[in-house]
N, C-alpha and C. Protein backbone atom coordinates (compact mmCIF):
# COMPACT_ATOMS: atom_id res chain seq x y z
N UNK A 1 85.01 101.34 101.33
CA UNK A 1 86.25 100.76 101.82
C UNK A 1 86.17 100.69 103.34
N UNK A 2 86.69 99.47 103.80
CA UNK A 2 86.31 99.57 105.44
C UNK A 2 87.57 99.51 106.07
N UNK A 3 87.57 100.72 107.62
CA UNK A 3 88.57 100.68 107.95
C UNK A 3 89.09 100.06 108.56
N UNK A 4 88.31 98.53 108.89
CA UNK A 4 88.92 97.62 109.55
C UNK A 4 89.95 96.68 108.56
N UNK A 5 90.33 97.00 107.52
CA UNK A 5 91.12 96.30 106.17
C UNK A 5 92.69 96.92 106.87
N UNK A 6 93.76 95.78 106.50
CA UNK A 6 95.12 96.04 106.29
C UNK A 6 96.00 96.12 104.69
N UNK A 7 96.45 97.06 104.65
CA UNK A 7 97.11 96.84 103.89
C UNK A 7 98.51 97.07 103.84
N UNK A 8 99.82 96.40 102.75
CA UNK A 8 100.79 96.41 102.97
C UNK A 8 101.53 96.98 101.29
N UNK A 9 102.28 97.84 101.02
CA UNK A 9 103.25 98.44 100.30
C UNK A 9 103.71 97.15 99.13
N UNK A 10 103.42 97.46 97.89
CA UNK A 10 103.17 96.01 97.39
C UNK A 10 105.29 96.20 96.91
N UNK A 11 105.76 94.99 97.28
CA UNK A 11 107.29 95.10 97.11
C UNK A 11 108.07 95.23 95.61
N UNK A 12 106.92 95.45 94.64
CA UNK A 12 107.06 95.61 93.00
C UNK A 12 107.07 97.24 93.14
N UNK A 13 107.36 98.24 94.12
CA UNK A 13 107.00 99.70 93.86
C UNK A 13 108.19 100.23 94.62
N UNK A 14 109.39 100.72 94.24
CA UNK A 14 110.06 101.08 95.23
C UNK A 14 110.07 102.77 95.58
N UNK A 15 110.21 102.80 96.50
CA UNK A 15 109.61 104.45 97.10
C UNK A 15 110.89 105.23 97.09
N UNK A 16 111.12 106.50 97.05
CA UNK A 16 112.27 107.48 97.82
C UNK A 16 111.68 108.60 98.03
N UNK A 17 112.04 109.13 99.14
CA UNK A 17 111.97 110.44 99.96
C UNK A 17 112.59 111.30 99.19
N UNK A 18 111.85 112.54 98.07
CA UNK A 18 112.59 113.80 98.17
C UNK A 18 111.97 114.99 98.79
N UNK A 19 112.51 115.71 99.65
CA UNK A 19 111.90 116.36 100.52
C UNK A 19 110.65 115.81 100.74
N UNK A 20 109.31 116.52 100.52
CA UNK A 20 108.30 116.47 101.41
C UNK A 20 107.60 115.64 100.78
N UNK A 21 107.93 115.21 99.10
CA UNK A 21 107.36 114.00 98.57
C UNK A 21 107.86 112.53 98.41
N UNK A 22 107.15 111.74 98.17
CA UNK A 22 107.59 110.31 98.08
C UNK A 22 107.16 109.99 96.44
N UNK A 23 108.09 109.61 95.76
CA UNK A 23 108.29 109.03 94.79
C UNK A 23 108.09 107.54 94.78
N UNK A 24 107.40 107.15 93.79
CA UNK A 24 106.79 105.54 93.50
C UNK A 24 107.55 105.02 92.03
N UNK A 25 108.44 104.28 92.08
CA UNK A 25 108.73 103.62 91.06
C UNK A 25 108.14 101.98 90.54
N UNK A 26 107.72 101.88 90.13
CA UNK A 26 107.22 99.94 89.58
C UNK A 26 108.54 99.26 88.92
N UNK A 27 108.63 98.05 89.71
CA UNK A 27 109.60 97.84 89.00
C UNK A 27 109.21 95.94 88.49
N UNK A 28 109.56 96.05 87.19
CA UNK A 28 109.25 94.99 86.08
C UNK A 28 110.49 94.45 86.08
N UNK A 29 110.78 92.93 86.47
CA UNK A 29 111.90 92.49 85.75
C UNK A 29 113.33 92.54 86.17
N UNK A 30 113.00 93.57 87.64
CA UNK A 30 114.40 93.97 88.15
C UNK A 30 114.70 95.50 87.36
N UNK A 31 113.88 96.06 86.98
CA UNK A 31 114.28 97.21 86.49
C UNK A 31 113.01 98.70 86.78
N UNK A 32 113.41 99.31 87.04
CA UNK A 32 112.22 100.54 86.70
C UNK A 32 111.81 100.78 85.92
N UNK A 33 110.49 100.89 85.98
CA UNK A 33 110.02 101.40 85.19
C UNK A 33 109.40 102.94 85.22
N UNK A 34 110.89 103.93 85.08
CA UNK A 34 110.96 105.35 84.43
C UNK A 34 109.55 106.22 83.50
N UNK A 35 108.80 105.34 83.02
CA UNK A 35 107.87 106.20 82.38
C UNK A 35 106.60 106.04 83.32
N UNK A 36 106.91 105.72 83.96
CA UNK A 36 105.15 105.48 85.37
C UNK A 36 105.61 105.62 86.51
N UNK A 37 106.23 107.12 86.43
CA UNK A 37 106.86 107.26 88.15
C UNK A 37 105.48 108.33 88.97
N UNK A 38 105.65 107.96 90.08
CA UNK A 38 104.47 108.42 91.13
C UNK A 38 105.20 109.48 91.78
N UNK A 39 104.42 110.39 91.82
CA UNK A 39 104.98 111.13 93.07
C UNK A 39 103.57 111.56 94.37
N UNK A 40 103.89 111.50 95.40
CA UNK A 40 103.00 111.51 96.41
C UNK A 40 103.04 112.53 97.61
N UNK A 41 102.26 113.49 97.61
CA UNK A 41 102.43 114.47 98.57
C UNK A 41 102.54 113.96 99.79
N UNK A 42 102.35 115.23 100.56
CA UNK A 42 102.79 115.00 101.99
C UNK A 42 102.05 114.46 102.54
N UNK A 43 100.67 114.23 102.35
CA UNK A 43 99.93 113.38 103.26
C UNK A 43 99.74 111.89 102.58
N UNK A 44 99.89 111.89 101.35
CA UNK A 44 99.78 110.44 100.87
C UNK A 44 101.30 110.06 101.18
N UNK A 45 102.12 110.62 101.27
CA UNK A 45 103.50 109.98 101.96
C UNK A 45 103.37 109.56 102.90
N UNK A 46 102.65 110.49 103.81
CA UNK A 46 102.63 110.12 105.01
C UNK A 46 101.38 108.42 105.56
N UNK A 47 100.54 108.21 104.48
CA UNK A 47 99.79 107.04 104.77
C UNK A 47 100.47 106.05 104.34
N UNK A 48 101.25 106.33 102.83
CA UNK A 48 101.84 105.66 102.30
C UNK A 48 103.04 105.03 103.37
N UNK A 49 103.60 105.48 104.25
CA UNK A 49 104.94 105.09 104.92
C UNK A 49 103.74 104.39 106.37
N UNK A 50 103.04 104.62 106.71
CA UNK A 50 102.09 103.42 107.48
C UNK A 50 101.26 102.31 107.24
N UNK A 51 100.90 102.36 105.85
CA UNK A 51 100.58 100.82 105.45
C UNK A 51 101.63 99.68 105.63
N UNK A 52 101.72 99.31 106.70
CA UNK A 52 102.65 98.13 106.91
C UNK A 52 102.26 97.01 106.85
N UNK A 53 100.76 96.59 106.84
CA UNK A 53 100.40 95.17 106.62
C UNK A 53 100.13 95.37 108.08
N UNK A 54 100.53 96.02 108.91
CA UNK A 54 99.69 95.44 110.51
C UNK A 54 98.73 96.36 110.66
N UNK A 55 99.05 97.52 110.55
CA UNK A 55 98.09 98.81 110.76
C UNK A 55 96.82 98.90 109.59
N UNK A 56 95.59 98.94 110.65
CA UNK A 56 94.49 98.58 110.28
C UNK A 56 94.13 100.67 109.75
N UNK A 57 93.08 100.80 108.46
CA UNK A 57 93.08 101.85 107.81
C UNK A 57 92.54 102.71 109.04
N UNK A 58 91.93 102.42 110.06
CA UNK A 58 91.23 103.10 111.22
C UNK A 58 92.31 103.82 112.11
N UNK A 59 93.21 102.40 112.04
CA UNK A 59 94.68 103.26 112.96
C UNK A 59 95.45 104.43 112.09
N UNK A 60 95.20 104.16 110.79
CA UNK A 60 96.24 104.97 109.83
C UNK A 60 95.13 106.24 109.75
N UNK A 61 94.21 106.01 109.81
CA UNK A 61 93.31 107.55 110.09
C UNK A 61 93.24 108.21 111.73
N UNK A 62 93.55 107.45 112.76
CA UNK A 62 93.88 108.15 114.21
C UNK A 62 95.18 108.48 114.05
N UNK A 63 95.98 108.28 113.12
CA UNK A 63 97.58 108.73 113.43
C UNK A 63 97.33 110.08 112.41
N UNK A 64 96.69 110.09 111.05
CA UNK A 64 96.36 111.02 110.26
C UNK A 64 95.99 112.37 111.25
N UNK A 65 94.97 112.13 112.35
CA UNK A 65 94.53 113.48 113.09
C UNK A 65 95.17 113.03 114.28
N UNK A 66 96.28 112.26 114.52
CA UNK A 66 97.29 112.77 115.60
C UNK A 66 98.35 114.25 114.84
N UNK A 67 98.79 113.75 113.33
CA UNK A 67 99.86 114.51 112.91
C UNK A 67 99.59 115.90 112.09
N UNK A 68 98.13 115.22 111.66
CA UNK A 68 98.06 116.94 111.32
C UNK A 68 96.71 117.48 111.40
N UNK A 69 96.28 119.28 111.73
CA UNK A 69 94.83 119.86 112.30
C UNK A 69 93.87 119.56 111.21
N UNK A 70 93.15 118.77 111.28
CA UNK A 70 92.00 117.82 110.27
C UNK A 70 90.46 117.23 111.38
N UNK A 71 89.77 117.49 110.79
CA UNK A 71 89.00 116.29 111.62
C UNK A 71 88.74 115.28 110.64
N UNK A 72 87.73 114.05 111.37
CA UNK A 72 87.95 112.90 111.33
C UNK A 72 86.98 112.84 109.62
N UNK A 73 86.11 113.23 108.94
CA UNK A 73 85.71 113.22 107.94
C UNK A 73 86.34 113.56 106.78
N UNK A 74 87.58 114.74 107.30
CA UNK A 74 88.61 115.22 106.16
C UNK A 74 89.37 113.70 105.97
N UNK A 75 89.73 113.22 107.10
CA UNK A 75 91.10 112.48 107.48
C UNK A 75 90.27 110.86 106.59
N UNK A 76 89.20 110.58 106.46
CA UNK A 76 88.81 109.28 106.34
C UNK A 76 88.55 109.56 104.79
N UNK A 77 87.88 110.98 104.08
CA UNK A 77 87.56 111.21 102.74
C UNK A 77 89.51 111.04 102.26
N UNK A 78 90.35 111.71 102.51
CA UNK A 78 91.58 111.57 102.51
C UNK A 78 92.15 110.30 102.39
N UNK A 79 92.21 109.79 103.54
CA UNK A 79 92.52 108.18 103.18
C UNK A 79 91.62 107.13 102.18
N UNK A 80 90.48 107.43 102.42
CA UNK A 80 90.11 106.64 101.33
C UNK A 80 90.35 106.97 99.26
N UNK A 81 90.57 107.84 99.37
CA UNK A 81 91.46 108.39 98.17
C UNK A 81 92.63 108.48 97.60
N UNK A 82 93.58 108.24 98.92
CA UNK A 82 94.70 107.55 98.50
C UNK A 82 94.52 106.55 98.65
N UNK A 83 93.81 105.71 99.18
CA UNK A 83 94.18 104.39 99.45
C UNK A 83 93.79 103.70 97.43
N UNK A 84 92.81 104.46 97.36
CA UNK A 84 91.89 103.62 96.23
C UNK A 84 93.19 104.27 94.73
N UNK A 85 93.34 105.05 94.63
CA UNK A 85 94.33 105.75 94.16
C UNK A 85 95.75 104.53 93.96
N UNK A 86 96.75 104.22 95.38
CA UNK A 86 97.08 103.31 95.32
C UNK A 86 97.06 102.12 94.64
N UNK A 87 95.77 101.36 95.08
CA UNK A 87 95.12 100.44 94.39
C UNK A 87 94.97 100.35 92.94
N UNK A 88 95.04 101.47 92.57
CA UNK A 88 94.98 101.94 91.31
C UNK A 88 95.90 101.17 90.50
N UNK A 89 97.25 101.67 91.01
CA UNK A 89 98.30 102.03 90.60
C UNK A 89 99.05 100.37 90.71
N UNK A 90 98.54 99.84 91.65
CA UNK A 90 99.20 98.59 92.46
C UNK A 90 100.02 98.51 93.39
N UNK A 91 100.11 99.72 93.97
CA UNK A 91 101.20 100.30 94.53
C UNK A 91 100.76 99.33 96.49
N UNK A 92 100.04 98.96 96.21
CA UNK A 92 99.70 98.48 97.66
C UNK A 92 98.80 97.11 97.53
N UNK A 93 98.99 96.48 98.64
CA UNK A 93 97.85 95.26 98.63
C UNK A 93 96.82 95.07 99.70
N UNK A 94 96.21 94.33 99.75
CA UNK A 94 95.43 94.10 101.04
C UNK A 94 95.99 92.64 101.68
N UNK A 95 95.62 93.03 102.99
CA UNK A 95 96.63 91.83 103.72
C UNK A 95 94.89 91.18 104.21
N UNK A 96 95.26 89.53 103.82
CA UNK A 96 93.68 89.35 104.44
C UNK A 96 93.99 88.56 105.61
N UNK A 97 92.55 88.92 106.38
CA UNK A 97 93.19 88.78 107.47
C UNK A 97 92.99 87.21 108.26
């Protein structure tokens, strides 16, 4: 996965904050779908709430070891695991560029 890629929060997944996790809902049809809910720790919350479609995966890994004591091999094995994870799920897209 290269970190020069954008990606953006695909608008079929709606998110909520409970405490320190982020919850992923899919939603089909205008409705949730309740039996495939995500939940996402604190650091996949935390990538998860910077995929904006502008921020390139390189920037979302310098903000990763701005916010928390990691170096840069934790922070890139990390992101690339949620990211692909994500992808998984559909929970995100790639913005081309």
């Amino acid at each position: 996965m290269e970190l020069s890629k954008r990606y953006v929060r695909d608008e079929k997944m709606v998110s909520r904050r409970i405490g320190p996790e982020m919850i992923l809902v899919p939603v089909h049809r205008d409705v949730g779908d309740l039996d495939n809910v995500y939940s996402l720790n604190e650091t996949a919350s935390f990538i998860w709430s910077h995929l904006d479609g502008k921020k390139t995966l390189e920037q979302v890994r310098d903000l990763l070891l701005q916010e928390y004591d990691t170096d840069q091999g934790k922070a890139e094995d990390d992101l690339r695991r949620y990211i692909g994870q994500l992808l998984e799920i559909r929970g995100i897209r790639e913005i081309e560029s």
